[in-house]
N, C-alpha and C. Protein backbone atom coordinates (compact mmCIF):
# COMPACT_ATOMS: atom_id res chain seq x y z
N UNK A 1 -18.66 34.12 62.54
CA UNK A 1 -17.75 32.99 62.42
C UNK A 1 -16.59 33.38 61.50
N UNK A 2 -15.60 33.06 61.78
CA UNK A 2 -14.21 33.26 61.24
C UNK A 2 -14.29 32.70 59.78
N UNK A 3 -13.51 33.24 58.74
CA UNK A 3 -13.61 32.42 57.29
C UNK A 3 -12.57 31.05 57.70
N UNK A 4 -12.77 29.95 57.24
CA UNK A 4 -11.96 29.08 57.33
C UNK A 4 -10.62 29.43 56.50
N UNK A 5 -9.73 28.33 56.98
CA UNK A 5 -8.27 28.71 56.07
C UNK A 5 -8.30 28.57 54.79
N UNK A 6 -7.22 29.12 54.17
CA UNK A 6 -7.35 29.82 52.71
C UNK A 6 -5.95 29.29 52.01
N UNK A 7 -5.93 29.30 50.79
CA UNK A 7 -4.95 29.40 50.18
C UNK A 7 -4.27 30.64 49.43
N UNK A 8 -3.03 31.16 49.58
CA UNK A 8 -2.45 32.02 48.31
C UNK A 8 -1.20 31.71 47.32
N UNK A 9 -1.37 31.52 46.06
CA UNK A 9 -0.37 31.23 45.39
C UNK A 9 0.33 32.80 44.84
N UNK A 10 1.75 32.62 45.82
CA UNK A 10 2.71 34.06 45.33
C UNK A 10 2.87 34.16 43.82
N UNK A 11 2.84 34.71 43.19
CA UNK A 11 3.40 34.83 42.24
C UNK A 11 3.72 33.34 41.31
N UNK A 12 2.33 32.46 40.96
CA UNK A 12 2.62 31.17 40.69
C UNK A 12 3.39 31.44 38.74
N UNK A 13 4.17 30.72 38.57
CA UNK A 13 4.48 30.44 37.02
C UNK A 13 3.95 29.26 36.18
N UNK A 14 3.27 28.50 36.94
CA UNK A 14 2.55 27.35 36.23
C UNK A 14 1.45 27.14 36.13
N UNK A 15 0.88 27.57 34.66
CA UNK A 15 -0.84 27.34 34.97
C UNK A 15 -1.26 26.14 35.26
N UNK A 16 -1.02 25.17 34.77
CA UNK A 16 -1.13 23.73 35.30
C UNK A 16 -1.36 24.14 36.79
N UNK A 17 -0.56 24.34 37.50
CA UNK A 17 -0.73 24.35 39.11
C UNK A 17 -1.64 25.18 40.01
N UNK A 18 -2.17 26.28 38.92
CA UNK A 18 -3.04 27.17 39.44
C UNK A 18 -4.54 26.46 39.15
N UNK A 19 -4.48 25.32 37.83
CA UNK A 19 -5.38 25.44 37.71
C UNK A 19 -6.33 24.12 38.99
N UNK A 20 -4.83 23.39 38.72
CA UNK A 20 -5.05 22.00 39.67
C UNK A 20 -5.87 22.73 41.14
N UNK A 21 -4.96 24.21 41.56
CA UNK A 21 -5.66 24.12 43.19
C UNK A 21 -6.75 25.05 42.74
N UNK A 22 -7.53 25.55 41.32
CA UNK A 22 -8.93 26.14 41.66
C UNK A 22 -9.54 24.81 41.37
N UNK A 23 -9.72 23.97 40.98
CA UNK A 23 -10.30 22.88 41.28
C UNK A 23 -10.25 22.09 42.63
N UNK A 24 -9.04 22.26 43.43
CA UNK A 24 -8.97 22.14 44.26
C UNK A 24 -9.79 22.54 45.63
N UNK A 25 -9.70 24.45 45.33
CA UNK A 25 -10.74 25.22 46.08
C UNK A 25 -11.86 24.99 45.49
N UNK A 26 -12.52 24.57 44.45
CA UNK A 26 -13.70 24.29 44.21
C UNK A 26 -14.49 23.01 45.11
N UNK A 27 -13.65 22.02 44.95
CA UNK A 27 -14.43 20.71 45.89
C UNK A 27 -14.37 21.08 46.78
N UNK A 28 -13.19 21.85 47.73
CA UNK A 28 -13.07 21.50 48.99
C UNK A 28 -13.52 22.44 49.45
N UNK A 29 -13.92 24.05 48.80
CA UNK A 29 -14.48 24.93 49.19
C UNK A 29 -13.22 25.72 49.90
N UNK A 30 -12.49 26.16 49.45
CA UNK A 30 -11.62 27.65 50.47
C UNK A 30 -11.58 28.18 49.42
N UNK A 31 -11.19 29.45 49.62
CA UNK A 31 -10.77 30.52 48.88
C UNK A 31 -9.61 30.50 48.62
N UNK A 32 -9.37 30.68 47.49
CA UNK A 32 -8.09 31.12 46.73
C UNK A 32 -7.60 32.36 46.01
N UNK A 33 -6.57 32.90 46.44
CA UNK A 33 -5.83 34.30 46.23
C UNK A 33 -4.79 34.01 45.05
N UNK A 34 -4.49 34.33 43.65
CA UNK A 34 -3.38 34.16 43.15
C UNK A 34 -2.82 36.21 43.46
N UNK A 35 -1.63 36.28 43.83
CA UNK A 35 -0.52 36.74 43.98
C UNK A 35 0.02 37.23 42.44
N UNK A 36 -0.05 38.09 41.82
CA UNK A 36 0.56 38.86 40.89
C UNK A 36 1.92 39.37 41.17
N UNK A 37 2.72 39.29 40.32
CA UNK A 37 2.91 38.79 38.22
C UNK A 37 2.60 37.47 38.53
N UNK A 38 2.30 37.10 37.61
CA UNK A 38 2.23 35.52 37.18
C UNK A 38 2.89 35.10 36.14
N UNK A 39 3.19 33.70 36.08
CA UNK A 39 4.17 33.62 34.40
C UNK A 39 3.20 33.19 33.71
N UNK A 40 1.98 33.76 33.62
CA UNK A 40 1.21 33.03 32.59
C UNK A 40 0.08 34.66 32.88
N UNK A 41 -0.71 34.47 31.46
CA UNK A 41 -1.43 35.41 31.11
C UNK A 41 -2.69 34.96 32.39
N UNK A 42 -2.91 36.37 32.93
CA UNK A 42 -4.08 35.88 33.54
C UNK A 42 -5.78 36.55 33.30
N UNK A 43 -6.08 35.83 32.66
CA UNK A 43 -7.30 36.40 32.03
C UNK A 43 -8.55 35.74 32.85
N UNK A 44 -9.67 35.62 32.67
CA UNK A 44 -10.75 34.78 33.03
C UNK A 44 -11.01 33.81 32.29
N UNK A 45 -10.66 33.97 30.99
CA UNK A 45 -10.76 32.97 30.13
C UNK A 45 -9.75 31.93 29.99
N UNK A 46 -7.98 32.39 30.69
CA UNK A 46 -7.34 31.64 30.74
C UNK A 46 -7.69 30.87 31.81
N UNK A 47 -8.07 31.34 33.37
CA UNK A 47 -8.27 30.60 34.50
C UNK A 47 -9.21 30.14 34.50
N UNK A 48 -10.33 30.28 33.52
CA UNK A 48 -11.49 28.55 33.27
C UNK A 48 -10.93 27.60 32.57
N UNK A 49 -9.80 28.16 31.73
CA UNK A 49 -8.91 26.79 30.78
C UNK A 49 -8.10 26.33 31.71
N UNK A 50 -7.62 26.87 32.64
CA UNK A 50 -6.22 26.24 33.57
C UNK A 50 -7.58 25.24 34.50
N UNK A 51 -8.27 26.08 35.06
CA UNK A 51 -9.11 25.61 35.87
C UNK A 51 -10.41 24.21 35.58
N UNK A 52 -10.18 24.28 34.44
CA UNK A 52 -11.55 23.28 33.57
C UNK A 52 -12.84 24.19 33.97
N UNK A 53 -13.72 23.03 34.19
CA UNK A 53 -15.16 23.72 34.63
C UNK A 53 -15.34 23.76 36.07
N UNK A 54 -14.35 24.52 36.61
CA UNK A 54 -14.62 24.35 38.24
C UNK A 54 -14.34 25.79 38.76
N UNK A 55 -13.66 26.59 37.71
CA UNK A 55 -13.37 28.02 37.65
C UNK A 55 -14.61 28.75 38.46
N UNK A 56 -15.80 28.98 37.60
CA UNK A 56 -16.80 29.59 38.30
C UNK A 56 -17.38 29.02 39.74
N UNK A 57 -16.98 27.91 40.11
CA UNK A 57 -17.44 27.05 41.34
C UNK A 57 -16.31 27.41 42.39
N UNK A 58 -15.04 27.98 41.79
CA UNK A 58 -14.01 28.12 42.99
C UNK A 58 -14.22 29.48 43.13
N UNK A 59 -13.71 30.29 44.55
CA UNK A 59 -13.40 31.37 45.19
C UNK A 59 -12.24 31.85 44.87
N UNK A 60 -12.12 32.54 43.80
CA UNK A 60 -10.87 33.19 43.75
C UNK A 60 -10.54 34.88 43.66
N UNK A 61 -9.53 34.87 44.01
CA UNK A 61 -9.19 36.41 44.27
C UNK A 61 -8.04 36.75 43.30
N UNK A 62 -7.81 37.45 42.35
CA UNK A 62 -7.00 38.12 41.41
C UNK A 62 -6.03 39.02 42.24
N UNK A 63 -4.86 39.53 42.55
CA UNK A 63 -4.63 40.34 43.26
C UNK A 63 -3.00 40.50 41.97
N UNK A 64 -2.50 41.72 41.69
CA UNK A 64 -1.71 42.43 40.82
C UNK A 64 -0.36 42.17 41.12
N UNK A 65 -0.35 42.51 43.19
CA UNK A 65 0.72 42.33 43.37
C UNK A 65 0.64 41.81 45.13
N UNK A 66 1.37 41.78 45.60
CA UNK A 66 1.20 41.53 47.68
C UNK A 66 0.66 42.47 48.06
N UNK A 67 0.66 43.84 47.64
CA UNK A 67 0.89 45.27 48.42
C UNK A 67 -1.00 45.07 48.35
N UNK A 68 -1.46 45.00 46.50
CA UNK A 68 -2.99 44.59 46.75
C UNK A 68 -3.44 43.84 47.49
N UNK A 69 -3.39 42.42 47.91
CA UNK A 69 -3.62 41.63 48.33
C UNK A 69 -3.31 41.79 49.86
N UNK A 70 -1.84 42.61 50.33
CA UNK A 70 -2.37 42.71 51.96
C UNK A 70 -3.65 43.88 52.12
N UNK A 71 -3.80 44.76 51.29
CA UNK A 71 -4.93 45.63 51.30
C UNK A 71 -6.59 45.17 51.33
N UNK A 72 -6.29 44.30 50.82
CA UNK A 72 -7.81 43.40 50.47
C UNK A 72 -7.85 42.77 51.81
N UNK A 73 -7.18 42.42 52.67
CA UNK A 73 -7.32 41.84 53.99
C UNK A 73 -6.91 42.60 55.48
N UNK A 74 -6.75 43.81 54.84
CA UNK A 74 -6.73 45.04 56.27
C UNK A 74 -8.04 44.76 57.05
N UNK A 75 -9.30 44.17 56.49
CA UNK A 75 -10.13 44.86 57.32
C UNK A 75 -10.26 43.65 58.56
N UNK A 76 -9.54 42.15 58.39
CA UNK A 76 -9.60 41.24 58.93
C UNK A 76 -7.74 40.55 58.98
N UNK A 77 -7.21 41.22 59.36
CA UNK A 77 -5.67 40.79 58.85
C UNK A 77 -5.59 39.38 59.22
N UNK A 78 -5.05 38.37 58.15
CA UNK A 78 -5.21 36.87 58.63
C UNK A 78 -3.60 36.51 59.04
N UNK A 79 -3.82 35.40 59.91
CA UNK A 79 -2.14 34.77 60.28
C UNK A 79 -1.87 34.40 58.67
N UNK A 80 -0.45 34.60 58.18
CA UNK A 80 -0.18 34.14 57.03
C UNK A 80 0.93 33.09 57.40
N UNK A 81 0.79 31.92 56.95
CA UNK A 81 1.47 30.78 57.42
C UNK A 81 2.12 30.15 55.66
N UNK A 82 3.48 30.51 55.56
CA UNK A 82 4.16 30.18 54.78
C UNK A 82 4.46 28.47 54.92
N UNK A 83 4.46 28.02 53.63
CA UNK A 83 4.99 26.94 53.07
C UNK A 83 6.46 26.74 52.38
N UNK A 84 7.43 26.63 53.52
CA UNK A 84 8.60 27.02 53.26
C UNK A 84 9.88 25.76 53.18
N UNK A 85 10.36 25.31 52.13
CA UNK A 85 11.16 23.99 52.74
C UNK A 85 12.64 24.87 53.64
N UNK A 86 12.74 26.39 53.86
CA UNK A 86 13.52 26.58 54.74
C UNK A 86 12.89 26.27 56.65
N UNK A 87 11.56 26.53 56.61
CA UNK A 87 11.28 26.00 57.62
C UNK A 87 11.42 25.16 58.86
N UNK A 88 11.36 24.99 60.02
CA UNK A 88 11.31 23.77 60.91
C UNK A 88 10.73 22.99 61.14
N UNK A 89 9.45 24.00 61.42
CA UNK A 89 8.22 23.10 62.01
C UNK A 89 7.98 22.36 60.65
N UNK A 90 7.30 20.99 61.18
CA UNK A 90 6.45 20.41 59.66
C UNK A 90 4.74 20.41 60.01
N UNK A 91 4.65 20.54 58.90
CA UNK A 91 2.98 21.48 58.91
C UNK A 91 2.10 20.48 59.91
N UNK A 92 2.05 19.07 59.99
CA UNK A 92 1.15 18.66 60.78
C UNK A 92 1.40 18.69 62.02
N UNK A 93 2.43 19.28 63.00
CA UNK A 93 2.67 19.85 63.60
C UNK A 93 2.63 21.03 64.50
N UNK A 94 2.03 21.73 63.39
CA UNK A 94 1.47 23.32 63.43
C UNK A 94 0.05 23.01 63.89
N UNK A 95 -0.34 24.01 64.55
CA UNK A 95 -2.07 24.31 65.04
C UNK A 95 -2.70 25.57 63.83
N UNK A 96 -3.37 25.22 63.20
CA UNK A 96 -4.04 26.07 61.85
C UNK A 96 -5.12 26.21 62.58
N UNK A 97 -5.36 27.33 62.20
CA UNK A 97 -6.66 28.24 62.58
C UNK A 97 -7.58 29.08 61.63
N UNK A 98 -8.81 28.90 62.25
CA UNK A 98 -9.89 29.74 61.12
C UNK A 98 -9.07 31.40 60.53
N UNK A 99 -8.76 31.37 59.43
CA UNK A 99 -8.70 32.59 58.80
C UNK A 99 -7.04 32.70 58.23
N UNK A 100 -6.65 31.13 59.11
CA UNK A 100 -4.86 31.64 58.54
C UNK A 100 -5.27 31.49 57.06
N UNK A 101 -3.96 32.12 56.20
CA UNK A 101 -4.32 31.82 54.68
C UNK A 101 -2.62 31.18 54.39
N UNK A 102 -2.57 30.20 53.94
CA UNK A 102 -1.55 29.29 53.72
C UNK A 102 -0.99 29.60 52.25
N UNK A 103 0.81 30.17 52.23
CA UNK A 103 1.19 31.07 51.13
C UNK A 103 1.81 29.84 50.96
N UNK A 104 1.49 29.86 49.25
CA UNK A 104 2.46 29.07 48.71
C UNK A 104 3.90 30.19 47.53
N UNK A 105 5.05 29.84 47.69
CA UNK A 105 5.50 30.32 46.80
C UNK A 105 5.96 29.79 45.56
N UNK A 106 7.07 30.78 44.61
CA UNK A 106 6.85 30.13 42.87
C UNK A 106 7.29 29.38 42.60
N UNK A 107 6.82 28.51 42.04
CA UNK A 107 7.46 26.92 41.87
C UNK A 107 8.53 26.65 41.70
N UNK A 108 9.75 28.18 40.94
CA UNK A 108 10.96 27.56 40.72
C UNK A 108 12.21 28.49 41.63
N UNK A 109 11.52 29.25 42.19
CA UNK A 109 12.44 29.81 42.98
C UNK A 109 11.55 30.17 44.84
N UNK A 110 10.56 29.89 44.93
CA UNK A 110 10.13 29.65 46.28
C UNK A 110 9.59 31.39 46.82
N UNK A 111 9.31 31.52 47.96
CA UNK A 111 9.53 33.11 48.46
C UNK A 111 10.54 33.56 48.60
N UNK A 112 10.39 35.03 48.55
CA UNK A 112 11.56 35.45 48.38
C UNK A 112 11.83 36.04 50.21
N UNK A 113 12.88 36.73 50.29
CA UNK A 113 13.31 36.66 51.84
C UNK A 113 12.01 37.78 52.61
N UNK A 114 12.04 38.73 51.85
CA UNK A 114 10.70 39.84 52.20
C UNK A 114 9.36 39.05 52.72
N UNK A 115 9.63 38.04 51.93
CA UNK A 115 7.93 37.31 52.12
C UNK A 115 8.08 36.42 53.34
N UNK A 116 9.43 35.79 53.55
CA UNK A 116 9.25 34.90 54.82
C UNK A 116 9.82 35.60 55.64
N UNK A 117 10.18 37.52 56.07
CA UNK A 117 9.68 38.37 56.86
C UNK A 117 8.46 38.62 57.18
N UNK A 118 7.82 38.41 56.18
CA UNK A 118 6.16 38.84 56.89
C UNK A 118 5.81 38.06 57.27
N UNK A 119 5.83 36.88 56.92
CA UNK A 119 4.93 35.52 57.15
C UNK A 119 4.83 35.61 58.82
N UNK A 120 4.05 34.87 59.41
CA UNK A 120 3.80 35.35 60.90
C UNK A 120 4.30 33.76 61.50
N UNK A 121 3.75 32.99 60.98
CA UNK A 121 4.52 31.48 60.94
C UNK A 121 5.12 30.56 59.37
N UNK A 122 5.94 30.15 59.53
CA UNK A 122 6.24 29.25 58.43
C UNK A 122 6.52 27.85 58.82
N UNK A 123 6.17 26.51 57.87
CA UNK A 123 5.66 25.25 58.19
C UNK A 123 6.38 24.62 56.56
N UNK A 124 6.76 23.62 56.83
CA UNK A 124 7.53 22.71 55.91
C UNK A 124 6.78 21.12 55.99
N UNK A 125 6.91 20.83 54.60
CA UNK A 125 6.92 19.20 54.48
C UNK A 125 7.74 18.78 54.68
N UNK A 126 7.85 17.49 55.60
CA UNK A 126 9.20 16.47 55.99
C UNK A 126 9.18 15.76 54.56
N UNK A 127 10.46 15.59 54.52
CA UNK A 127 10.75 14.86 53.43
C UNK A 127 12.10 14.22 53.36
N UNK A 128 12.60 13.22 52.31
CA UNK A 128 13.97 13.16 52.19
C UNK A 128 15.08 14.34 51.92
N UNK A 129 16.55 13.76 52.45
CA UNK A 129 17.45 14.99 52.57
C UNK A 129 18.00 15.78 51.60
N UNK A 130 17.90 14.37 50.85
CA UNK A 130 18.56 15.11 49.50
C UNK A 130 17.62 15.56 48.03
N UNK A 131 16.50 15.65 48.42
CA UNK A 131 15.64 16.38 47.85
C UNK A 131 15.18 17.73 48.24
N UNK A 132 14.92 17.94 46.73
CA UNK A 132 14.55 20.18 47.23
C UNK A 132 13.33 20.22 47.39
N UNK A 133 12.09 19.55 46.47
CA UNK A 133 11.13 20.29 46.87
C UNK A 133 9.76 19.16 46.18
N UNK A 134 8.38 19.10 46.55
CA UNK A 134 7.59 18.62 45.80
C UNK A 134 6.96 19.81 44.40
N UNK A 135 6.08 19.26 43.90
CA UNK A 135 5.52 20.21 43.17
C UNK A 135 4.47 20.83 44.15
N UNK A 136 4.35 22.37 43.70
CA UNK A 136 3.75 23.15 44.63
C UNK A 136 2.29 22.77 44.72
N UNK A 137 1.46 22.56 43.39
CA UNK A 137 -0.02 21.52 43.81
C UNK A 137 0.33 20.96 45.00
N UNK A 138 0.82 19.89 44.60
CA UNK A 138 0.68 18.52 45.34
C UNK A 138 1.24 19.28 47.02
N UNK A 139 1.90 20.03 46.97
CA UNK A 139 2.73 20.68 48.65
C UNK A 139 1.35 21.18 48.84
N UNK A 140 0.67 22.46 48.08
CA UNK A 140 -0.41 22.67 48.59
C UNK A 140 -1.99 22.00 49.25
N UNK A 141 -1.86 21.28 48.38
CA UNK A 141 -3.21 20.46 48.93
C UNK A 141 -3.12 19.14 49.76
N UNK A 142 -1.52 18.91 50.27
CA UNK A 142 -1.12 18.53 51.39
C UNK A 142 -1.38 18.65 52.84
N UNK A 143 -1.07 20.49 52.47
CA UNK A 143 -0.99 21.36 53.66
C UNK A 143 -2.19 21.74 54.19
N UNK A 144 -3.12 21.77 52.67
CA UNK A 144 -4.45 22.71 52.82
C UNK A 144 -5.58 21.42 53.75
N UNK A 145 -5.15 20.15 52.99
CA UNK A 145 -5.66 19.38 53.86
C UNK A 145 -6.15 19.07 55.01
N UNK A 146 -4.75 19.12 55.86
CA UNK A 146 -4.39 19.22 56.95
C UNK A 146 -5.11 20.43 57.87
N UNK A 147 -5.04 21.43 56.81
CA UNK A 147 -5.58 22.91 57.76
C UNK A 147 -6.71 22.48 57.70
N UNK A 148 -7.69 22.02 56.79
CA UNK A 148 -9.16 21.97 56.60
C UNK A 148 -9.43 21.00 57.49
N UNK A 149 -8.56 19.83 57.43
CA UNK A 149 -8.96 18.77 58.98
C UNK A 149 -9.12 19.19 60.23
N UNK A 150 -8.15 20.13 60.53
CA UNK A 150 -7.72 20.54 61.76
C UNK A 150 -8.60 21.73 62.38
N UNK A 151 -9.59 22.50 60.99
CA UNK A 151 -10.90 23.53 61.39
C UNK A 151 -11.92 22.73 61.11
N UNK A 152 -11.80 21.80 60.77
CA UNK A 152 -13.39 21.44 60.91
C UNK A 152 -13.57 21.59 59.78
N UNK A 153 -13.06 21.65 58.21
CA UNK A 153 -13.73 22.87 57.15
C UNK A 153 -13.91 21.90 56.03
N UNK A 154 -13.78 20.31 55.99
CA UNK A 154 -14.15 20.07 54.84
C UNK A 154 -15.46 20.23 55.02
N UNK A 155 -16.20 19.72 53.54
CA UNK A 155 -17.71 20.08 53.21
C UNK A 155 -18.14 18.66 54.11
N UNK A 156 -19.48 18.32 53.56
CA UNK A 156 -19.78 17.41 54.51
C UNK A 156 -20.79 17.03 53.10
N UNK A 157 -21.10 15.96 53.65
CA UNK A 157 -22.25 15.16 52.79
C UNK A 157 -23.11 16.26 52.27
N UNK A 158 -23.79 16.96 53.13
CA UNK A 158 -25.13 17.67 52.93
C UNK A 158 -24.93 18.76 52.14
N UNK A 159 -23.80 19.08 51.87
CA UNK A 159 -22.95 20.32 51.05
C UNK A 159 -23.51 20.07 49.42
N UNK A 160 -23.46 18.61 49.54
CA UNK A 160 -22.86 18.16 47.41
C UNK A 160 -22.25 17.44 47.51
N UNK A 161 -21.44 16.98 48.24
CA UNK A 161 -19.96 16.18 48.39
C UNK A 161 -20.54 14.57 48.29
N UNK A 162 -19.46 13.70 47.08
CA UNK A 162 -20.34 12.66 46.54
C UNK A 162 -19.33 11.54 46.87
């Protein structure tokens, strides 16, 4: 069986936001990739403080830089489906599939052009016109939502889920 969809935060600068979606991947169960440099120290001890007590309960992956992180997924290459407000499509829109991993980029400057070259699809929140952007939490677990509805992947009662 395919891993369900995933999250990766590029290169996040806000621990607040890293820590919101490992709690995030903790209830809802996906895996989470943070994307190196980070603007914040990344220790284990910092990501149980960003994270509270949900750190050891979430799936996360440390990765230095992209170049690691596409390496860590050669052996299963996943669709990478960017979260882009340059985008068209809007994400509920999109068909998500077991194994895409949903990139978020840095909260204050977004991906950079290299990254929405690779991306294989990219997907946007509708929103008002004259606004730039939500906070990347809240964009992420929007999107991740949506993907987890759309595989089948939240937990279910029998999981823990209260």
């Amino acid at each position: 069986m395919p891993a369900p969809v995933s999250l990766a935060l590029f290169q996040p600068e806000i621990p607040a936001n890293a820590g919101t979606l490992i709690r995030s991947a903790a209830c809802l169960d996906f895996a989470l990739h943070i994307i190196g440099p980070t603007g914040f120290v990344m220790t284990d001890k910092a990501l149980r403080r960003a994270g509270l007590d949900y750190r050891d309960k979430a799936m996360v992956s440390v990765h230095s830089d992209f170049d690691e992180f596409s390496r860590s997924l050669a052996w299963n290459p996943p669709r990478l489906v960017l979260a882009t407000t340059k985008a068209t499509l809007p994400y509920v829109d999109f068909s998500f599939r077991a194994n895409d991993i949903v990139v978020m980029g840095r909260e204050t400057s977004g991906a950079p052009q290299w990254l929405h070259d690779r991306a294989d699809e990219r997907v946007l929140i509708p929103m008002m016109a004259d606004r730039r952007s939500l906070n990347m939490a809240l964009a992420a677990g929007l999107i991740m939502g949506e993907a987890l509805r759309q595989t089948d992947s939240f937990p279910t009662a029998d999981e823990g889920s209260q």
